[in-house]
PDB file of N, CA and C in Angstrom:
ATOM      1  N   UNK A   1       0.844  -1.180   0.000  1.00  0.00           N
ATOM      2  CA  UNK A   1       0.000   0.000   0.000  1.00  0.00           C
ATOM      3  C   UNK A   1       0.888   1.242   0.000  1.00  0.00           C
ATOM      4  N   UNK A   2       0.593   1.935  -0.716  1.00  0.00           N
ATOM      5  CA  UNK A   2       1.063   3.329  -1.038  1.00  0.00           C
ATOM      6  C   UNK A   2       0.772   4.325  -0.181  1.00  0.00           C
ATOM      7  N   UNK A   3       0.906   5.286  -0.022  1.00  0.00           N
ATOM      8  CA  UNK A   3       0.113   7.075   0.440  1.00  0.00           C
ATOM      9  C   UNK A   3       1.205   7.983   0.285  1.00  0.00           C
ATOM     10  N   UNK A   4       0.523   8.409  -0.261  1.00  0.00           N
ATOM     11  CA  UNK A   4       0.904   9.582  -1.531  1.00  0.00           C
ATOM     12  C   UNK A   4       0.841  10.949  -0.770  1.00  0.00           C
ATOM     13  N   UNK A   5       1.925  11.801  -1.159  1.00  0.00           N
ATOM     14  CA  UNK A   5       1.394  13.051  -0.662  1.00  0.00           C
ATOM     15  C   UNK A   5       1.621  13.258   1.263  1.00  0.00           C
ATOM     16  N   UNK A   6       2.392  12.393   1.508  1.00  0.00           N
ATOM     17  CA  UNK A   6       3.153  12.486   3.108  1.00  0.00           C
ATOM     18  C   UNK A   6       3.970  13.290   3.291  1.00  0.00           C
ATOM     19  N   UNK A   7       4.329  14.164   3.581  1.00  0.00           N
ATOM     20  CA  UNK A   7       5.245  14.893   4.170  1.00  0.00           C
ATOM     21  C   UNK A   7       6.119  14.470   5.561  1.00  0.00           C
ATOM     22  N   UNK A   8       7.266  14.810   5.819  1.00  0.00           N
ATOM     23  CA  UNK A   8       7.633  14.500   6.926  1.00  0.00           C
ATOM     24  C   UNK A   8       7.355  15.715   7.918  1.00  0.00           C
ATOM     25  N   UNK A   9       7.505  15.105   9.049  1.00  0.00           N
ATOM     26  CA  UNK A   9       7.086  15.820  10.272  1.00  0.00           C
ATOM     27  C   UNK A   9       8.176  16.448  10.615  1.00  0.00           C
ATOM     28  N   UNK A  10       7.713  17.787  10.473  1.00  0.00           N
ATOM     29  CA  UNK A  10       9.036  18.989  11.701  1.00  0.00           C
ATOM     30  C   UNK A  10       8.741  18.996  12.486  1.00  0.00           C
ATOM     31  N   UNK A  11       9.762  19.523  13.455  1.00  0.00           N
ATOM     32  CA  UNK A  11       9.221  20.449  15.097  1.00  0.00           C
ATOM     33  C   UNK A  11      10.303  21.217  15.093  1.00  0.00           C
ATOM     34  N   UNK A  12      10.303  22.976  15.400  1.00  0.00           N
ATOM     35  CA  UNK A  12      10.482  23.579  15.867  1.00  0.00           C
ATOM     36  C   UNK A  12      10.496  23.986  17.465  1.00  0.00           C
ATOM     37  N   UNK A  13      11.399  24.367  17.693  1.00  0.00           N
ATOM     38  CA  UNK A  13      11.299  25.459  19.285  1.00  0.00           C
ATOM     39  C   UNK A  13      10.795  26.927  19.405  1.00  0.00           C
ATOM     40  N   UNK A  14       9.986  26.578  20.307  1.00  0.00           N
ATOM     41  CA  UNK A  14       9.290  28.197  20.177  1.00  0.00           C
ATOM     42  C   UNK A  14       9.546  28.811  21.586  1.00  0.00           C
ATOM     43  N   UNK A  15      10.083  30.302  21.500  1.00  0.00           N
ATOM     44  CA  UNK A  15      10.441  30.606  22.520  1.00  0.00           C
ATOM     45  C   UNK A  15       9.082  31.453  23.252  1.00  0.00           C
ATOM     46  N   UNK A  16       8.888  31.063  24.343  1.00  0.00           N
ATOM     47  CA  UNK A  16       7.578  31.711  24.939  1.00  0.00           C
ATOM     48  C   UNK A  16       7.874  32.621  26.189  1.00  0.00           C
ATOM     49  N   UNK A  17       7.030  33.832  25.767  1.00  0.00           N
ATOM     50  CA  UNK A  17       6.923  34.691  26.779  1.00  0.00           C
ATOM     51  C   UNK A  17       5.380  35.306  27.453  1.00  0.00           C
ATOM     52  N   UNK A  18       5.474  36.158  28.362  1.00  0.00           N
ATOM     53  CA  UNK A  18       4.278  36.845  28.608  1.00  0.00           C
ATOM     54  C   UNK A  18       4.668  38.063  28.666  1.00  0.00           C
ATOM     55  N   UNK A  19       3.611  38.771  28.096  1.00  0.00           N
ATOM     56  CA  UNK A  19       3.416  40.252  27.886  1.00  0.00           C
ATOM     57  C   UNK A  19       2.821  40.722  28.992  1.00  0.00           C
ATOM     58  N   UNK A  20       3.490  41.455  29.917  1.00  0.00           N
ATOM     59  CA  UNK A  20       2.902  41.655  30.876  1.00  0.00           C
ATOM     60  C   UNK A  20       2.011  43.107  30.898  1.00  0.00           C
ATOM     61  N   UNK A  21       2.072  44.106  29.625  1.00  0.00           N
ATOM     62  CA  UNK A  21       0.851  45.051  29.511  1.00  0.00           C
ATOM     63  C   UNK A  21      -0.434  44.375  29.244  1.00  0.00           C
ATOM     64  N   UNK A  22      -0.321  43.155  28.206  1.00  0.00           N
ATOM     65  CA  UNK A  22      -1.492  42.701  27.051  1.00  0.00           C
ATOM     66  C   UNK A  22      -1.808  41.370  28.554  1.00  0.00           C
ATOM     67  N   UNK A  23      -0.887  41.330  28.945  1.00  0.00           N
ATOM     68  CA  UNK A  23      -1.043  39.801  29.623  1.00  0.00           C
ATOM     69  C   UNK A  23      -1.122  38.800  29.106  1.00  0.00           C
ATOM     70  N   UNK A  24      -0.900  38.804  27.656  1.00  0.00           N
ATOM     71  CA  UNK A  24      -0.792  37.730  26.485  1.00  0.00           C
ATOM     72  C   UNK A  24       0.025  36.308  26.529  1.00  0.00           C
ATOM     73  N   UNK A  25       0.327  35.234  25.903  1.00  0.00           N
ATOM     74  CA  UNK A  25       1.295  34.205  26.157  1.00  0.00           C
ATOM     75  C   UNK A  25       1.728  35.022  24.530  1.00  0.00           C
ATOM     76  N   UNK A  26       2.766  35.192  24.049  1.00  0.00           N
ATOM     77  CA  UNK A  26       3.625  35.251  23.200  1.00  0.00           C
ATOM     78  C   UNK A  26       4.537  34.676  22.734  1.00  0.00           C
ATOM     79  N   UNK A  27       4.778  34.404  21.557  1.00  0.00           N
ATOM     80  CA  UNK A  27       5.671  33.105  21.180  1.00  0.00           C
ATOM     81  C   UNK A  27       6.449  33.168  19.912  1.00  0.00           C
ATOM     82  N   UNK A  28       7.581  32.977  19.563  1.00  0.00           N
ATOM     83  CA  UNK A  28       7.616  33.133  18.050  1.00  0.00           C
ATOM     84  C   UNK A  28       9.751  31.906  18.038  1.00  0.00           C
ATOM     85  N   UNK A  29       9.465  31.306  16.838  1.00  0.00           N
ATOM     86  CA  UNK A  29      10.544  30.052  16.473  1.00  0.00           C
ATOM     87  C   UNK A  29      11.637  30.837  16.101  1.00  0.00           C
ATOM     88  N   UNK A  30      12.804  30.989  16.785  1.00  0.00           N
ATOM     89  CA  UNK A  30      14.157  31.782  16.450  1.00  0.00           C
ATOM     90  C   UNK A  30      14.380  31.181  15.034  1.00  0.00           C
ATOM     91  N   UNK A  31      14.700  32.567  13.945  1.00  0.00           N
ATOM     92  CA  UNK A  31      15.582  32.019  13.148  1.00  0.00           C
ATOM     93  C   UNK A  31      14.520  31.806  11.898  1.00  0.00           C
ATOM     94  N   UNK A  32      12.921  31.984  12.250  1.00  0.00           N
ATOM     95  CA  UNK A  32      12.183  31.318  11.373  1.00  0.00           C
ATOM     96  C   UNK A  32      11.458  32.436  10.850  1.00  0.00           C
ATOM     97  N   UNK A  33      11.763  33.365   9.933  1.00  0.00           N
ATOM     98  CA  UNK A  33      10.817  34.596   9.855  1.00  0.00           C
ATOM     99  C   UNK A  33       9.199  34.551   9.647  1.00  0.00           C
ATOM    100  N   UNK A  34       8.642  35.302  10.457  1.00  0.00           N
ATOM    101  CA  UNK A  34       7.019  35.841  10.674  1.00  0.00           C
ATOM    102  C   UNK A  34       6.299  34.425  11.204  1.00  0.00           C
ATOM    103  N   UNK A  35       7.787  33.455  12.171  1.00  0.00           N
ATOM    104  CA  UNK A  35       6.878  32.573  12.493  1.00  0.00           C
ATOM    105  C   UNK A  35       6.706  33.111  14.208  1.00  0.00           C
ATOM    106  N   UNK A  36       5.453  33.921  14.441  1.00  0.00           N
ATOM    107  CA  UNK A  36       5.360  34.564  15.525  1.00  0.00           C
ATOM    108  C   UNK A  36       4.051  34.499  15.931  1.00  0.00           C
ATOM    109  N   UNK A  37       3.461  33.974  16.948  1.00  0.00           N
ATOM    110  CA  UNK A  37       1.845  34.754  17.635  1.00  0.00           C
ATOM    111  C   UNK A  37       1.602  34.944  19.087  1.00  0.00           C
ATOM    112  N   UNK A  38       0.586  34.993  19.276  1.00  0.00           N
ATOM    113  CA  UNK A  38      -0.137  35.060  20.467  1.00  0.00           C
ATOM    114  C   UNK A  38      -1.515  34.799  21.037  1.00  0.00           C
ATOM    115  N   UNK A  39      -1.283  34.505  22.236  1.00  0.00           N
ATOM    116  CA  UNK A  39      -2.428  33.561  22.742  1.00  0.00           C
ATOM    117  C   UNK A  39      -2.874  33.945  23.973  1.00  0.00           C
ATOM    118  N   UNK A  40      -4.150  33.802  24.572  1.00  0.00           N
ATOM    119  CA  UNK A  40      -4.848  34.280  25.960  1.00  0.00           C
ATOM    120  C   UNK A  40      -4.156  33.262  27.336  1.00  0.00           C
ATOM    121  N   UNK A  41      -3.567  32.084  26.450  1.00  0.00           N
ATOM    122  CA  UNK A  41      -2.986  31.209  27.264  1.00  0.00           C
ATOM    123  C   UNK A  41      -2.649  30.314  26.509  1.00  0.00           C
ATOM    124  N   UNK A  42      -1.733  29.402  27.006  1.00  0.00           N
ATOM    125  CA  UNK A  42      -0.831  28.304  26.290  1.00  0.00           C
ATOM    126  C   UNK A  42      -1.083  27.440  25.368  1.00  0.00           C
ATOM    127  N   UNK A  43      -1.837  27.130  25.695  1.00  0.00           N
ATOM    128  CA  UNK A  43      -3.214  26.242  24.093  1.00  0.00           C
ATOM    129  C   UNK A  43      -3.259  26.818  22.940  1.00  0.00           C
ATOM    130  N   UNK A  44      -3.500  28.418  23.650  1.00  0.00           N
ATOM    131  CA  UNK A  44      -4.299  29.108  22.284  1.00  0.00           C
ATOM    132  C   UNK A  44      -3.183  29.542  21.202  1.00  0.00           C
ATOM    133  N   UNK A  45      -2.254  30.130  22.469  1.00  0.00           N
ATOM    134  CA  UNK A  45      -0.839  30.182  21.320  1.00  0.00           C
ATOM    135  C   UNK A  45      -0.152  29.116  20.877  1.00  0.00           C
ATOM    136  N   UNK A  46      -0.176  27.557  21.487  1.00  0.00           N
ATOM    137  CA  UNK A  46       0.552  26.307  20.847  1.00  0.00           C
ATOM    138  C   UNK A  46      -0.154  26.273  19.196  1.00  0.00           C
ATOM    139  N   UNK A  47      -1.485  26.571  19.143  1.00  0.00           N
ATOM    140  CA  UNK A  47      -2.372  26.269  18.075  1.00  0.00           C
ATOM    141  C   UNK A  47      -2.136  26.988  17.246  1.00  0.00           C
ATOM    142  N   UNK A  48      -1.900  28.602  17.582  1.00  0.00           N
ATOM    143  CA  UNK A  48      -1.745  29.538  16.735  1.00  0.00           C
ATOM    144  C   UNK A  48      -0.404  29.589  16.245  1.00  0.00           C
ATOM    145  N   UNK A  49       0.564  29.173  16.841  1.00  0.00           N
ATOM    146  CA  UNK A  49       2.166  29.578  16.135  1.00  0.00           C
ATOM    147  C   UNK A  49       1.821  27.766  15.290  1.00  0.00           C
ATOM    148  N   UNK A  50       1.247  26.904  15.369  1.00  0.00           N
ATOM    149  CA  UNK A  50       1.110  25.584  14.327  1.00  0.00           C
ATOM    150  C   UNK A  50       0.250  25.873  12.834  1.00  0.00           C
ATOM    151  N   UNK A  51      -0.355  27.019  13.290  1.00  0.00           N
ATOM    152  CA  UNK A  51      -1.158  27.703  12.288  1.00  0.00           C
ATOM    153  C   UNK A  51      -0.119  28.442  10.819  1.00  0.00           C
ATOM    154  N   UNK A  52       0.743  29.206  11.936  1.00  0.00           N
ATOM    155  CA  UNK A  52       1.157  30.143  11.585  1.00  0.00           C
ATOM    156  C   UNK A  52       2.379  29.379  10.203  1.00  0.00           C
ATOM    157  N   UNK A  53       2.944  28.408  11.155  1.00  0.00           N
ATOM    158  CA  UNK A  53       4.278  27.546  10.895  1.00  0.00           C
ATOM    159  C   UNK A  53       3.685  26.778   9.589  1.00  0.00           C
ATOM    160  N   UNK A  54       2.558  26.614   9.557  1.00  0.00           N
ATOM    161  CA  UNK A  54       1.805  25.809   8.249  1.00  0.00           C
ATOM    162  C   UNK A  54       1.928  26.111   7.521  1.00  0.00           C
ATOM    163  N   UNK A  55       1.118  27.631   7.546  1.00  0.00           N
ATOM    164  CA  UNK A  55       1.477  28.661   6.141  1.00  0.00           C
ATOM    165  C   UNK A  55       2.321  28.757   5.796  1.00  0.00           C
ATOM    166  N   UNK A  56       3.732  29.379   6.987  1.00  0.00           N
ATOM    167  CA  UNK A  56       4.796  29.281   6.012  1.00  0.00           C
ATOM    168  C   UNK A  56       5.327  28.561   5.551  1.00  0.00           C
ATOM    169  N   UNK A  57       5.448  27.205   5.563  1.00  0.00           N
ATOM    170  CA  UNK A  57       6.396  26.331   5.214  1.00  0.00           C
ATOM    171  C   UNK A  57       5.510  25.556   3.740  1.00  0.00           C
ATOM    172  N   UNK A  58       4.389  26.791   3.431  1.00  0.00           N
ATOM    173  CA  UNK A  58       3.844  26.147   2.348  1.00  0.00           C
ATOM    174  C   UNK A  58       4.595  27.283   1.005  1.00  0.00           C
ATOM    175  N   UNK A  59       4.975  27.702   1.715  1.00  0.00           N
ATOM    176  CA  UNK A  59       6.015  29.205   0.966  1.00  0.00           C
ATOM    177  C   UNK A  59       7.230  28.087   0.198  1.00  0.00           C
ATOM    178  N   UNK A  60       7.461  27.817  -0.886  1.00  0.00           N
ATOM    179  CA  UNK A  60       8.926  26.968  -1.645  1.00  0.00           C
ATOM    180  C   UNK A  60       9.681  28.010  -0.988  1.00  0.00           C
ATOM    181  N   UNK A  61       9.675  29.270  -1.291  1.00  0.00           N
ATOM    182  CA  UNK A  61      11.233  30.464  -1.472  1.00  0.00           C
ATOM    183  C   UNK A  61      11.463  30.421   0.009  1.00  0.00           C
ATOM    184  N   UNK A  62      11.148  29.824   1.434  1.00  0.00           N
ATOM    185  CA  UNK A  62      11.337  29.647   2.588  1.00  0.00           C
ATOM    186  C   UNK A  62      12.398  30.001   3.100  1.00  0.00           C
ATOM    187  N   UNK A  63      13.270  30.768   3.572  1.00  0.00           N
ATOM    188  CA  UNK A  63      15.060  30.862   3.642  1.00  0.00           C
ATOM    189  C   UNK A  63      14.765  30.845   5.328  1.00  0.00           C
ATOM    190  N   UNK A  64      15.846  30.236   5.799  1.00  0.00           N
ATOM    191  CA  UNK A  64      15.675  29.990   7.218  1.00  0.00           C
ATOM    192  C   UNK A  64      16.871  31.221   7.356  1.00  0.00           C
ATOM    193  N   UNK A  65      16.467  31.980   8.687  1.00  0.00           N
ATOM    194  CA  UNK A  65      17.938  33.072   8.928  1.00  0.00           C
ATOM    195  C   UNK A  65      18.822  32.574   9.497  1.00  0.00           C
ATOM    196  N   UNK A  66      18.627  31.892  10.510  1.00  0.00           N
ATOM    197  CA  UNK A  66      19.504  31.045  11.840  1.00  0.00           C
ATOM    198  C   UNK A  66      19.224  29.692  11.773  1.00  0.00           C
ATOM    199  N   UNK A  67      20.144  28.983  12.347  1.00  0.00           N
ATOM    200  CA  UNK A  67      19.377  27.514  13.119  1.00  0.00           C
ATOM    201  C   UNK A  67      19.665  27.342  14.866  1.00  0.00           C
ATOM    202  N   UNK A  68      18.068  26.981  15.382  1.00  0.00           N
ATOM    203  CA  UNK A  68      18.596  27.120  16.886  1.00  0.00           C
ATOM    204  C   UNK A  68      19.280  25.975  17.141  1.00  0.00           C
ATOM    205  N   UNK A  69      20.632  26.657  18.396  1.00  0.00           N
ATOM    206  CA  UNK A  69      20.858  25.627  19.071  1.00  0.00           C
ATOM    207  C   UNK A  69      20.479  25.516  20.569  1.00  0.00           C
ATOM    208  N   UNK A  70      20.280  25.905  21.153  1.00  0.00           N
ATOM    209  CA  UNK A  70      19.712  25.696  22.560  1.00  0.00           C
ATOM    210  C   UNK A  70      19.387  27.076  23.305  1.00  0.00           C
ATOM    211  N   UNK A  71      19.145  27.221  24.721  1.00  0.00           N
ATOM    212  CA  UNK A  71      19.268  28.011  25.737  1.00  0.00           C
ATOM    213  C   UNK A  71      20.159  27.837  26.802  1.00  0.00           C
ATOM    214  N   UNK A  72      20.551  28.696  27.282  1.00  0.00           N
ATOM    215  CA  UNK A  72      21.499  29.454  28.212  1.00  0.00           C
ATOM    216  C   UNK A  72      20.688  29.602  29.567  1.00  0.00           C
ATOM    217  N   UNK A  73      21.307  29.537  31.169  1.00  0.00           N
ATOM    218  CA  UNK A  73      20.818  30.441  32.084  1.00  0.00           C
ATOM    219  C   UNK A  73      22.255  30.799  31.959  1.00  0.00           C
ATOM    220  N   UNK A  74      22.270  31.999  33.020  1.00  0.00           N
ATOM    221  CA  UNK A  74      23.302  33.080  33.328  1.00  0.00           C
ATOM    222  C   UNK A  74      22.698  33.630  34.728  1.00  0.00           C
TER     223      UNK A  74
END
């Protein structure tokens, strides 16, 4: 059996913050341009930056700026 039309599966890292004027969850994938959103809480933005990451990667001309490698404390 065949299936046609599979793509392989990415995952990205998304770095998450809170906006503490908007009180927002905020989020956006280093390195990955306009892959950025926001959410009322953690769900809403996991869904929305998967949204976001869809579209673009339906873009061919795609140029990645960076590639992450990890985080730091200090």
């Amino acid at each position: 059996m065949m299936i046609a039309n599979v793509k392989p599966m990415r995952t990205f890292t998304a770095i998450i913050e809170r906006d503490l004027d908007t009180k927002l969850d905020v989020g956006y994938v280093p390195g990955f341009p306009g892959a950025d959103s926001q959410g009322e809480n953690l769900d809403e933005l996991q869904e929305n930056l998967r949204k976001v990451i869809e579209m673009l990667l339906e873009d061919e001309d795609l140029i990645f700026q960076t590639e992450f490698v990890g985080t730091d404390r200090l």
